[in-house]
N, C-alpha and C. Protein backbone atom coordinates (compact mmCIF):
# COMPACT_ATOMS: atom_id res chain seq x y z
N UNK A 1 0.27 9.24 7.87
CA UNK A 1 0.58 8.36 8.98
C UNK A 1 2.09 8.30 9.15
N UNK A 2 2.40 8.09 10.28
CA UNK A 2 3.84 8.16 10.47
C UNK A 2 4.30 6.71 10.46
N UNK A 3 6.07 6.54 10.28
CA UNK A 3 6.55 4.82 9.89
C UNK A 3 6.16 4.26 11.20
N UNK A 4 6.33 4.65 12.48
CA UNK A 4 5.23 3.72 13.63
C UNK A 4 4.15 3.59 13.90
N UNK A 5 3.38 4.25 13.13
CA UNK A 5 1.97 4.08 12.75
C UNK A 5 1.41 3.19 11.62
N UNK A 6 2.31 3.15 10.63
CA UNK A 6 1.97 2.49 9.36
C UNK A 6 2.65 0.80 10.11
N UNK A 7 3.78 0.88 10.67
CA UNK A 7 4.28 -0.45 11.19
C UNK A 7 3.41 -1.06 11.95
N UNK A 8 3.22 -0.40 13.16
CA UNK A 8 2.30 -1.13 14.02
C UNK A 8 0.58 -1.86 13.54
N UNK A 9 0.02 -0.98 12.77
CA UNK A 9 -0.90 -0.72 11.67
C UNK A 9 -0.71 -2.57 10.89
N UNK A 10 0.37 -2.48 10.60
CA UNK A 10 0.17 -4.13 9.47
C UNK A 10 0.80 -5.11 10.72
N UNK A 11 1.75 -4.77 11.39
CA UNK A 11 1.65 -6.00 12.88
C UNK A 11 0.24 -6.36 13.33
N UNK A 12 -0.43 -5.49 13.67
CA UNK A 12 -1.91 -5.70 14.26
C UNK A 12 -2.93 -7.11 14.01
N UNK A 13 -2.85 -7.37 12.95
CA UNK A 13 -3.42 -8.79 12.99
C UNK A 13 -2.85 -10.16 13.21
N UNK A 14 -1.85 -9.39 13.07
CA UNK A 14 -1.05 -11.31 14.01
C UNK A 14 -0.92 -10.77 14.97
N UNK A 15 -1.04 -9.79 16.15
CA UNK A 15 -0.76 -9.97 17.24
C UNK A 15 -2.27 -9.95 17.89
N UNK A 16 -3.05 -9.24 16.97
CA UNK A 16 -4.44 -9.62 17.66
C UNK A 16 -5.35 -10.68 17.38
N UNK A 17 -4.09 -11.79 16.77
CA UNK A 17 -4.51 -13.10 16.62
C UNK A 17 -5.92 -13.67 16.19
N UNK A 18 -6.41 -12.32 14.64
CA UNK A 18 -7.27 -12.29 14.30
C UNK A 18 -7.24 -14.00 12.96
N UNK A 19 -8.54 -14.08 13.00
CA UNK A 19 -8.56 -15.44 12.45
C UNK A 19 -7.94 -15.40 10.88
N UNK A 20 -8.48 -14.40 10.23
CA UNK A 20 -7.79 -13.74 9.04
C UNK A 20 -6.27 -13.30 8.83
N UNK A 21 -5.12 -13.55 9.64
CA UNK A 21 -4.09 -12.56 10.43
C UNK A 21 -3.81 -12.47 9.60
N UNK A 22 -3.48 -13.54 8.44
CA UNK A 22 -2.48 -13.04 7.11
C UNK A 22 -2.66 -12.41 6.13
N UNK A 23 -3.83 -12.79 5.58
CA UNK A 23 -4.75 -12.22 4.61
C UNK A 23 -5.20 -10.33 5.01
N UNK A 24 -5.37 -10.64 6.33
CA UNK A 24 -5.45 -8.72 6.77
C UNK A 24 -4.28 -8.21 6.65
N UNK A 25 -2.98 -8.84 7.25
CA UNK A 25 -1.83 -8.16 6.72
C UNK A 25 -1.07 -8.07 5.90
N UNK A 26 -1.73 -9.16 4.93
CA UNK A 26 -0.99 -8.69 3.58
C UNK A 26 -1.93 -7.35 2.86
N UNK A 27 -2.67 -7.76 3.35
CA UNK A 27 -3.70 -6.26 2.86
C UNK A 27 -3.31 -4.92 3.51
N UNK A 28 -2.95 -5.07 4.44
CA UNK A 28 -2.58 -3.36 5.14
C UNK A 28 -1.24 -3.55 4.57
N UNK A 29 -0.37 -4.28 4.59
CA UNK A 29 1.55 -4.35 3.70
C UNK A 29 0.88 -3.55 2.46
N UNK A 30 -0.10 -4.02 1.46
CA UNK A 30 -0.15 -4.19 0.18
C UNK A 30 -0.04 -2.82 0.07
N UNK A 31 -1.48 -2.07 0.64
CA UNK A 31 -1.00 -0.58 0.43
C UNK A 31 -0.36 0.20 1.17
N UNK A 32 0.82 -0.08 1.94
CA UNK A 32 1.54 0.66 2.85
C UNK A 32 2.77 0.54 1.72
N UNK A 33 3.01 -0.54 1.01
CA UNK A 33 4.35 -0.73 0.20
C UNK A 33 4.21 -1.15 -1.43
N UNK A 34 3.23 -0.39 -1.69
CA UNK A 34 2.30 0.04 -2.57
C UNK A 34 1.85 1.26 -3.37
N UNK A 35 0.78 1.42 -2.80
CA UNK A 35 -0.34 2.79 -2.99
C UNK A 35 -1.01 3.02 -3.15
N UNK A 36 -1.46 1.26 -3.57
CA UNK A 36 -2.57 1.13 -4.59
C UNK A 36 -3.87 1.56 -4.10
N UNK A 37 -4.74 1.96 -5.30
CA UNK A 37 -6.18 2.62 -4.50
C UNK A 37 -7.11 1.11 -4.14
N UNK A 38 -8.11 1.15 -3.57
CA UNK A 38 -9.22 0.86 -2.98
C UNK A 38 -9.16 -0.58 -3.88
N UNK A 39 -9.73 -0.27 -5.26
CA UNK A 39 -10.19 -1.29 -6.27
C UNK A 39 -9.35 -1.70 -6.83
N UNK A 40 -8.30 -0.84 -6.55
CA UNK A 40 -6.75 -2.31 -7.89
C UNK A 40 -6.65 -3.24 -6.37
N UNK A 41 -6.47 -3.08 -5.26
CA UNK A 41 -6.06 -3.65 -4.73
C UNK A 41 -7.30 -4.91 -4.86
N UNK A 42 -8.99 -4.50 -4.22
CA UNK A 42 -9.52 -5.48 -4.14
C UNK A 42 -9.92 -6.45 -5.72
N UNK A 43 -9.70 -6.06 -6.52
CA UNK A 43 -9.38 -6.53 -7.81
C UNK A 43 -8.16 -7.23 -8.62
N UNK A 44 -7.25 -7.42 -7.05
CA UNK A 44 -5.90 -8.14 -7.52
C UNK A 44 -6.17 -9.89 -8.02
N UNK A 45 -5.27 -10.21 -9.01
CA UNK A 45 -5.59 -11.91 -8.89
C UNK A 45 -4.28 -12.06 -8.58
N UNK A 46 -3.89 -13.60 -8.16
CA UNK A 46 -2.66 -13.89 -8.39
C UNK A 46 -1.78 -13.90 -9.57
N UNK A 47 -2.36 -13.75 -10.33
CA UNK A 47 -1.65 -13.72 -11.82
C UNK A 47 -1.06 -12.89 -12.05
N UNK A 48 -1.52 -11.70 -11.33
CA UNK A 48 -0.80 -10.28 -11.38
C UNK A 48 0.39 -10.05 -10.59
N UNK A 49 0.66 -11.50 -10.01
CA UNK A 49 2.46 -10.81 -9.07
C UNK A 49 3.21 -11.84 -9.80
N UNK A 50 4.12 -11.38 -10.02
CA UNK A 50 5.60 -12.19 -10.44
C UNK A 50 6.29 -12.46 -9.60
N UNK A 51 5.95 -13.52 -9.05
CA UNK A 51 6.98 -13.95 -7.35
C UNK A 51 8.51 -13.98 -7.93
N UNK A 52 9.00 -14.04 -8.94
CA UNK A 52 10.20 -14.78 -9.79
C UNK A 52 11.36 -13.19 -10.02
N UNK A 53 10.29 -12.10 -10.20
CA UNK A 53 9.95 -10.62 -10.60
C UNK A 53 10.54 -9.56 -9.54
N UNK A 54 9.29 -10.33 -8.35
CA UNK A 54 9.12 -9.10 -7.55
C UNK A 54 8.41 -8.14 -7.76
N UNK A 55 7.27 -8.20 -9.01
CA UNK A 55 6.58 -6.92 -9.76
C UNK A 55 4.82 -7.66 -9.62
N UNK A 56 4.03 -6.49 -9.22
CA UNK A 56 2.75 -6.54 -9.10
C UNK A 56 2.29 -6.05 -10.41
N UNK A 57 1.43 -6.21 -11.37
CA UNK A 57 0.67 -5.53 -12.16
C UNK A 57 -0.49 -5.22 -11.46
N UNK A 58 -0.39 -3.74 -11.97
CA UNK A 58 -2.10 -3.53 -11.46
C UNK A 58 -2.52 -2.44 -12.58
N UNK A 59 -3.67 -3.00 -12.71
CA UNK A 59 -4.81 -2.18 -13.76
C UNK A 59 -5.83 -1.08 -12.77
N UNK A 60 -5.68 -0.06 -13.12
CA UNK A 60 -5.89 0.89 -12.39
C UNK A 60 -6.97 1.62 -13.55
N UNK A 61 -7.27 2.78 -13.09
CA UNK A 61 -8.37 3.66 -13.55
C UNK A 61 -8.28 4.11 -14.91
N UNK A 62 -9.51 3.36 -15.80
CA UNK A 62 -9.41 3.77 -17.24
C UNK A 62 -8.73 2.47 -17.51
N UNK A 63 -8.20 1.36 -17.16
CA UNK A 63 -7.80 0.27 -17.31
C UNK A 63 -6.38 0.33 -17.53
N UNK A 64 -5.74 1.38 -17.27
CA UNK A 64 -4.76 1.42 -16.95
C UNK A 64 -3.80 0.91 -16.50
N UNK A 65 -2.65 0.11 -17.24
CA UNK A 65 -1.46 -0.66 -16.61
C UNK A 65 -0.73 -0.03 -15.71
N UNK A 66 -0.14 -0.81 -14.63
CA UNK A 66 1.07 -0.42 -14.54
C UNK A 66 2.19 -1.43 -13.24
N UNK A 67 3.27 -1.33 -13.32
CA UNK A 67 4.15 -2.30 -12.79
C UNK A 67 4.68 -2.19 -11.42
N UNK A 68 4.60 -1.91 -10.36
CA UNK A 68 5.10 -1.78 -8.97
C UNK A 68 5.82 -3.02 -8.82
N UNK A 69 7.10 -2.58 -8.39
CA UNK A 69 8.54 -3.51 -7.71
C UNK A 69 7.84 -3.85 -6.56
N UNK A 70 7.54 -4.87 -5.71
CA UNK A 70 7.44 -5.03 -4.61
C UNK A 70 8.43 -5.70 -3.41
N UNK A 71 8.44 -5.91 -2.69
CA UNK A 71 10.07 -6.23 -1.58
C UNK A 71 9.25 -7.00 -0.14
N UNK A 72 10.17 -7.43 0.44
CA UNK A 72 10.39 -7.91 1.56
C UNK A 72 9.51 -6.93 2.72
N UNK A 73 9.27 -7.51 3.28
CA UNK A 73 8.85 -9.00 3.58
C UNK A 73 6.55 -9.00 2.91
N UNK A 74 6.64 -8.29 2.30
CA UNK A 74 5.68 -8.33 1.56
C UNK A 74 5.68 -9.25 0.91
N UNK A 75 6.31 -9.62 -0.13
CA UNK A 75 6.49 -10.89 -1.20
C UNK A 75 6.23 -12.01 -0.37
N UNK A 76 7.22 -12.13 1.12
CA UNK A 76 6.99 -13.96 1.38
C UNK A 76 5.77 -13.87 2.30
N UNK A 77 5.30 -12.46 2.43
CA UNK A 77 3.56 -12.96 3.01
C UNK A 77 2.43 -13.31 2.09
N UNK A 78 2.53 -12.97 0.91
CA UNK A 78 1.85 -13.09 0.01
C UNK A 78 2.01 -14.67 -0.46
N UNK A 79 3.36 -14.98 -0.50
CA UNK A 79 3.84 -16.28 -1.22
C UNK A 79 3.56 -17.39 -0.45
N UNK A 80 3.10 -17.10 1.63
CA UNK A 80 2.67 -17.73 2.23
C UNK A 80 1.20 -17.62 2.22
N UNK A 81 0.19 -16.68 1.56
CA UNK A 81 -0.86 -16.88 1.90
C UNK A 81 -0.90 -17.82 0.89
N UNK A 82 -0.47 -18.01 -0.40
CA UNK A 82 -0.89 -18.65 -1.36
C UNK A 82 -0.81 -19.91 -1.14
N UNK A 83 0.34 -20.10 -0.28
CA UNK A 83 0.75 -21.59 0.20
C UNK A 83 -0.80 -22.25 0.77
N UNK A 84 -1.76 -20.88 1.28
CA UNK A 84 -2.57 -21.76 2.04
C UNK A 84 -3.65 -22.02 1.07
N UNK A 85 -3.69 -21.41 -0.41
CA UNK A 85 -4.90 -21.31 -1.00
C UNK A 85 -4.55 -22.58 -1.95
N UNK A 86 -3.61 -23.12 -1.80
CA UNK A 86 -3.50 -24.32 -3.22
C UNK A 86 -4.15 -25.14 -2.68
N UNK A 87 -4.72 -25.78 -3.63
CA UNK A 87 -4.73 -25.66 -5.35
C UNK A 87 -5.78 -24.42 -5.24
N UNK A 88 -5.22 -23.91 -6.02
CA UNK A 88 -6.15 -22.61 -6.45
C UNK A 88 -7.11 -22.88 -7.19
N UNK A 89 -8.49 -22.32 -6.63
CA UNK A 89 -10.12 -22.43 -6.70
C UNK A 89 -11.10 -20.86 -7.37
N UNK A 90 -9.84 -20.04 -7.03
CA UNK A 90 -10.20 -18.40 -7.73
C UNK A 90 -8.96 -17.73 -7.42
N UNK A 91 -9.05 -17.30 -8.73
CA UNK A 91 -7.71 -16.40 -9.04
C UNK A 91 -7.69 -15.24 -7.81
N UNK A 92 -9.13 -14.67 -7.03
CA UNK A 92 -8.24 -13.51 -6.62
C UNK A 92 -7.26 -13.95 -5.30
N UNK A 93 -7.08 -12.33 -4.90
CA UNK A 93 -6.24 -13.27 -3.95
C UNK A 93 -6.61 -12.47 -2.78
N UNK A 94 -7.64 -11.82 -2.15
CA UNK A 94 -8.17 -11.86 -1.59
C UNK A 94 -9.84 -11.86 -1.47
N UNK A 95 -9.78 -13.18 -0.63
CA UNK A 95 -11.17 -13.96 -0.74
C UNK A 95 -11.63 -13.87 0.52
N UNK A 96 -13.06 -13.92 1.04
CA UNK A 96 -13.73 -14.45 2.13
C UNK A 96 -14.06 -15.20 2.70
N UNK A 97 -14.64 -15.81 3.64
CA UNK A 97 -14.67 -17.15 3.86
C UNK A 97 -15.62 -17.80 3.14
N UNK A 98 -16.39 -17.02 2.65
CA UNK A 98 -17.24 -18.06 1.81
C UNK A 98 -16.21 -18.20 0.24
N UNK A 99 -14.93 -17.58 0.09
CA UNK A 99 -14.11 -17.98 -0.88
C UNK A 99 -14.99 -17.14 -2.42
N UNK A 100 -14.95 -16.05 -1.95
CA UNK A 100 -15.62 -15.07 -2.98
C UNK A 100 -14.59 -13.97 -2.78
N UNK A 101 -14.38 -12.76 -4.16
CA UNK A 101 -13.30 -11.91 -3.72
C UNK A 101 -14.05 -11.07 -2.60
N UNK A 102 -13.21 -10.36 -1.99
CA UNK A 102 -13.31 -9.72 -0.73
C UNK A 102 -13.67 -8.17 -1.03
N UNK A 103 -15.35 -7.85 -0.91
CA UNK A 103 -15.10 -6.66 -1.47
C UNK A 103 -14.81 -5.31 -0.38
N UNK A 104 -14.64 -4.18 -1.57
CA UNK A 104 -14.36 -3.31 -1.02
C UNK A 104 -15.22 -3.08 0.78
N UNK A 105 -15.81 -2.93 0.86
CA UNK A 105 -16.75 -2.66 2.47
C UNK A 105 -15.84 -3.47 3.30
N UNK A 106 -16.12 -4.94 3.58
CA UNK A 106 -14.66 -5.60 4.54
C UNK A 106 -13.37 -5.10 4.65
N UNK A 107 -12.97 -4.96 3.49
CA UNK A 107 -11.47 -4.41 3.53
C UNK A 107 -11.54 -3.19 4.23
N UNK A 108 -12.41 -2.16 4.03
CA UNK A 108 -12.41 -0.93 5.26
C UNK A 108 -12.62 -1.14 6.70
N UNK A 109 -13.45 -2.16 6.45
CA UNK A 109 -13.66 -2.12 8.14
C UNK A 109 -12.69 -3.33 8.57
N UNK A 110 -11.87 -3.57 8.16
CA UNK A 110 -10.78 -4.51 8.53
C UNK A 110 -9.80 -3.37 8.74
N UNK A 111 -9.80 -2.50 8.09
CA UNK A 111 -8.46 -1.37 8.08
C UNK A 111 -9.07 -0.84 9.11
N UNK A 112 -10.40 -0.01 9.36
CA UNK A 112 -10.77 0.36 11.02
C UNK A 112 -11.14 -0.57 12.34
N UNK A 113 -11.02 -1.50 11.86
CA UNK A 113 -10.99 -2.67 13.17
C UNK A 113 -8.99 -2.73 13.75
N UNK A 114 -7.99 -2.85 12.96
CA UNK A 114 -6.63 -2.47 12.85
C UNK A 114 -6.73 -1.09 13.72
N UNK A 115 -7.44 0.03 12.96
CA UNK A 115 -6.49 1.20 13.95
C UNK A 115 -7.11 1.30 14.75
N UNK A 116 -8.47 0.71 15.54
CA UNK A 116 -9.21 0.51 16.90
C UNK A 116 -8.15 -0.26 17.84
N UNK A 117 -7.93 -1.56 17.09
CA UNK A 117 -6.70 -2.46 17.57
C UNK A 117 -5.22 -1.27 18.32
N UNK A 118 -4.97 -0.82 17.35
CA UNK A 118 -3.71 -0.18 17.31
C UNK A 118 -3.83 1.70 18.07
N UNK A 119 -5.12 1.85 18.79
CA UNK A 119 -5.59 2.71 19.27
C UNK A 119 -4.82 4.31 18.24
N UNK A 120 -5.32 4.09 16.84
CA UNK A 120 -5.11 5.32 16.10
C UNK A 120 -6.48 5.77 15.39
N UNK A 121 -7.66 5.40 16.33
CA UNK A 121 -8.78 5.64 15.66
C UNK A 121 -9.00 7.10 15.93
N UNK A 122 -9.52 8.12 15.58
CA UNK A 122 -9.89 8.67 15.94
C UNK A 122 -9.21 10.63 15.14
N UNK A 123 -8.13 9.62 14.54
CA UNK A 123 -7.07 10.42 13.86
C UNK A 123 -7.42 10.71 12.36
N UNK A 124 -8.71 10.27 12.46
CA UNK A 124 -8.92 10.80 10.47
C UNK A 124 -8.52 9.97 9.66
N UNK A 125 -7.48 8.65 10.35
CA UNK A 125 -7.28 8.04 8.59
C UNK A 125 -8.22 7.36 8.21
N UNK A 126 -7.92 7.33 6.65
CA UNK A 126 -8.63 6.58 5.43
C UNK A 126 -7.84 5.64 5.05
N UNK A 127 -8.51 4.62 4.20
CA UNK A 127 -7.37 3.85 3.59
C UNK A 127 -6.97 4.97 2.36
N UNK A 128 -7.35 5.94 1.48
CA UNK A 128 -6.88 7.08 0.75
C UNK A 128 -6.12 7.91 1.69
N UNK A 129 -6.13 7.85 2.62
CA UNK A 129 -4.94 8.73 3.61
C UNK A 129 -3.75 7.57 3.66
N UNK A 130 -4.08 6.50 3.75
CA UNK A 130 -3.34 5.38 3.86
C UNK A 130 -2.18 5.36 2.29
N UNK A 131 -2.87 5.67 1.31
CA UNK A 131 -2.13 5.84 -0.21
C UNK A 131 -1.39 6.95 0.06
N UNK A 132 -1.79 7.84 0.43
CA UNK A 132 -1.20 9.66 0.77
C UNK A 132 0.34 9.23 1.21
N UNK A 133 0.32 8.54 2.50
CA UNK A 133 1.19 8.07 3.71
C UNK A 133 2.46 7.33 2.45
N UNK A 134 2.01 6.16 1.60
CA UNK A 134 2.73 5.88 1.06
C UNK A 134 3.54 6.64 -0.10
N UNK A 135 2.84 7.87 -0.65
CA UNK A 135 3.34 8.70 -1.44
C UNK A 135 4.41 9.53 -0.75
N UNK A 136 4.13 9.98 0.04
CA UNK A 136 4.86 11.00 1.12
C UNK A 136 6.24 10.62 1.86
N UNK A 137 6.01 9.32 2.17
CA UNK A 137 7.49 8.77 2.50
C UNK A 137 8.26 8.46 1.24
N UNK A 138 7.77 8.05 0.59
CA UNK A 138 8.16 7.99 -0.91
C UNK A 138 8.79 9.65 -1.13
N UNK A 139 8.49 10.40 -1.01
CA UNK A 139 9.10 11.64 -1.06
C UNK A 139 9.34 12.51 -0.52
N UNK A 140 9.71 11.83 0.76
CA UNK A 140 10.88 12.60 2.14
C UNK A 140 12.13 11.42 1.96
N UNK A 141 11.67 10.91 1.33
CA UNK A 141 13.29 9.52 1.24
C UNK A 141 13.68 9.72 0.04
N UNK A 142 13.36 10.98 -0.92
CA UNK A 142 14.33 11.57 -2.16
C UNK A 142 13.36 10.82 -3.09
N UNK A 143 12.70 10.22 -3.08
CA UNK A 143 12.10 9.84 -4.99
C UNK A 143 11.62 10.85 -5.34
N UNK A 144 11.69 10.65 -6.52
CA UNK A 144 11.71 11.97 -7.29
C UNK A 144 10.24 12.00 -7.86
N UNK A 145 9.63 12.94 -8.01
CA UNK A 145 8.08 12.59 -8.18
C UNK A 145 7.44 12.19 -9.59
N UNK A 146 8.15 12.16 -10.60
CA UNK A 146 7.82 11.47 -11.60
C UNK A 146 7.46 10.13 -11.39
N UNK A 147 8.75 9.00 -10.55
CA UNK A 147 8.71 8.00 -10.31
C UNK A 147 7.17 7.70 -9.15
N UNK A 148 7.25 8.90 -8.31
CA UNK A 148 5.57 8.66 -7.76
C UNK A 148 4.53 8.49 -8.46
N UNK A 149 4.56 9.61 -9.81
CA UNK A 149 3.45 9.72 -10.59
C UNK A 149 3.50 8.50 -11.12
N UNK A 150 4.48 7.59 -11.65
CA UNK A 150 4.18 6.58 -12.27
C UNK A 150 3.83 5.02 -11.18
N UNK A 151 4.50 5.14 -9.80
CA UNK A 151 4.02 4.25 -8.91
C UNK A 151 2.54 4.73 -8.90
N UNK A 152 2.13 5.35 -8.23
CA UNK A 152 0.77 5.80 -7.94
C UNK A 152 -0.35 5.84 -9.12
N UNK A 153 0.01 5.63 -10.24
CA UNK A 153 -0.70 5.52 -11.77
C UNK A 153 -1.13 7.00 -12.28
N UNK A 154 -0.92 8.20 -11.82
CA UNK A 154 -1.58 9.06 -12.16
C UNK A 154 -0.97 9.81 -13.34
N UNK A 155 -2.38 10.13 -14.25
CA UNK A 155 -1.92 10.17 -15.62
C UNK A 155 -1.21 11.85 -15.64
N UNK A 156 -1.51 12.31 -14.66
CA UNK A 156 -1.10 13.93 -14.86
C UNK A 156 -0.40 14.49 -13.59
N UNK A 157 0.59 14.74 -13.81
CA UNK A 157 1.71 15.05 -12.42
C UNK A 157 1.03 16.28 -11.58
N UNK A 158 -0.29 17.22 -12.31
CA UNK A 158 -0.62 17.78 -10.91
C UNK A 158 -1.37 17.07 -10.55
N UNK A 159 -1.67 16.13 -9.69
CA UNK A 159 -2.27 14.98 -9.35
C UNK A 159 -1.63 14.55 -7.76
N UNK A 160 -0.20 14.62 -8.80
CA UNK A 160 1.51 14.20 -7.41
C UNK A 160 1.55 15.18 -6.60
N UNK A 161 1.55 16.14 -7.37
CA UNK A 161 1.99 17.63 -6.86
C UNK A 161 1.69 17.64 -5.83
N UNK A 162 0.40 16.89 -5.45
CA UNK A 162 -0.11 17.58 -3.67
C UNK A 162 0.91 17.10 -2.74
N UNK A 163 1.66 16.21 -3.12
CA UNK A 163 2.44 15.73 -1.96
C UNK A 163 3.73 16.68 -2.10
N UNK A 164 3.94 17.42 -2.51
CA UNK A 164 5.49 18.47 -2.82
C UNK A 164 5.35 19.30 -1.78
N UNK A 165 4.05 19.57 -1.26
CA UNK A 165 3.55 20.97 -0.24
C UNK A 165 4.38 20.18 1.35
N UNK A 166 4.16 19.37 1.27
CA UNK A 166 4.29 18.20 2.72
C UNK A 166 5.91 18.43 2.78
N UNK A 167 6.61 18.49 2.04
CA UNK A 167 8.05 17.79 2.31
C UNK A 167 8.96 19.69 1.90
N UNK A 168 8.25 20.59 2.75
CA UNK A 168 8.83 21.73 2.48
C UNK A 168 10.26 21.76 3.39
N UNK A 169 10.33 21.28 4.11
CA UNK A 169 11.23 21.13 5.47
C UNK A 169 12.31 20.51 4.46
N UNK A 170 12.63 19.15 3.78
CA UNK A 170 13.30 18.43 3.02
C UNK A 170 14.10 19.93 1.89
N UNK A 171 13.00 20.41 1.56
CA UNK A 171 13.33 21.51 0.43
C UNK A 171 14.43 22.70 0.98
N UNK A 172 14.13 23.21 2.10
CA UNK A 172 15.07 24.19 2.98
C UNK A 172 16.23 23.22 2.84
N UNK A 173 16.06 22.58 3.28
CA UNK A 173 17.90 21.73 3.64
C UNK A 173 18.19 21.21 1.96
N UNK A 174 17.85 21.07 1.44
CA UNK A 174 18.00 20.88 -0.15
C UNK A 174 18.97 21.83 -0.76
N UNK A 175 17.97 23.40 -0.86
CA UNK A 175 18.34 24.29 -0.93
C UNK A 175 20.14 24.61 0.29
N UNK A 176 20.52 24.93 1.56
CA UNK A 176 21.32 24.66 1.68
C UNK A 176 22.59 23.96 1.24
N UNK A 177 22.08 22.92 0.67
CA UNK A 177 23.65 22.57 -0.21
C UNK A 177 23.63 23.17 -0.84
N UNK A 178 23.67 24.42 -2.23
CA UNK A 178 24.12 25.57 -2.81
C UNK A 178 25.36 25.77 -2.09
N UNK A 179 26.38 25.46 -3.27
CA UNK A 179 27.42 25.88 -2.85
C UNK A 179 27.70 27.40 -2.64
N UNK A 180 26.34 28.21 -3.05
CA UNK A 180 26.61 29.77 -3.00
C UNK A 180 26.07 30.11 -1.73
N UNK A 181 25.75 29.52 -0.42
CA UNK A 181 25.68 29.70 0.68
C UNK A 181 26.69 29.16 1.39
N UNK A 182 26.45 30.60 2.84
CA UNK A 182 28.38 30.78 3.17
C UNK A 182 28.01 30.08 4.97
């Protein structure tokens, strides 16, 4: 997905003044500035962000730790949904209206109700295309792919690798700085 696709994409529920607005867009932020797959995300509690931090824990596949920095303006949507959940009644932190966590099935069709909204249906994404998107800008903006492999949790760097094929264009002009080209 491209950055006006992924932008417009987490605007979409406050402007389509959906009853959920915040709670959907902290969910499309989460994995746009993120990566996280499917189930760390719907398996988040609040316990797992360090508002103080800026750092999400998420237990990922095989139970797997790991620490994501998170930023602006992600943090004060999150720090406002919570505002609306006190006193806290269940740790996760995304719930339904019947105040149960939110499982995986809603959260998809909240992400395809968004790109119906945002007229990008029709284009193939997934919310796993949605993780892709976040890897990929992640490495057309220079991170280096170790640091992906370890955002993204994956235990084995050919895993990352798929995203190295995408950013061949970045690599030509890379190559150019060689000071042995005249």
């Amino acid at each position: 997905m491209s950055v006006q696709e992924i932008k417009a994409l987490i605007e979409a529920p406050m402007k389509s003044n959906a009853e959920h607005a915040l709670r959907d867009k902290c969910i499309l932020e989460f994995y746009a500035m993120t990566g996280v797959r499917r189930a760390e995300l719907q398996s988040l509690n609040w316990d797992n962000i360090d508002f103080g931090e800026n750092i999400v824990t998420i237990f990922g596949k095989g139970k797997k730790e790991r620490r994501i920095p998170i930023g602006e303006p992600l943090v004060s949507d999150l720090w406002a949904l919570l505002q609306t959940r006190l006193p806290l009644t269940n740790q996760a932190v995304l719930i339904s209206e019947k105040g149960n966590r939110l499982s995986i099935t809603p959260i998809n069709q909240l992400f395809h109700k968004y790109l119906k909204f945002c007229h990008l249906e029709g284009k193939g994404y997934t919310l796993h295309k949605f993780r892709h998107s976040y890897a990929t800008l992640l490495l057309k903006n220079g991170v280096d792919i170790m640091s992906i492999q370890k955002l993204l949790g994956h235990s084995d760097l050919n895993s990352t690798k798929i995203y190295t094929h995408i950013n061949v264009d970045k690599l030509k002009q890379d190559v150019k700085k060689l000071p042995l080209f005249i």
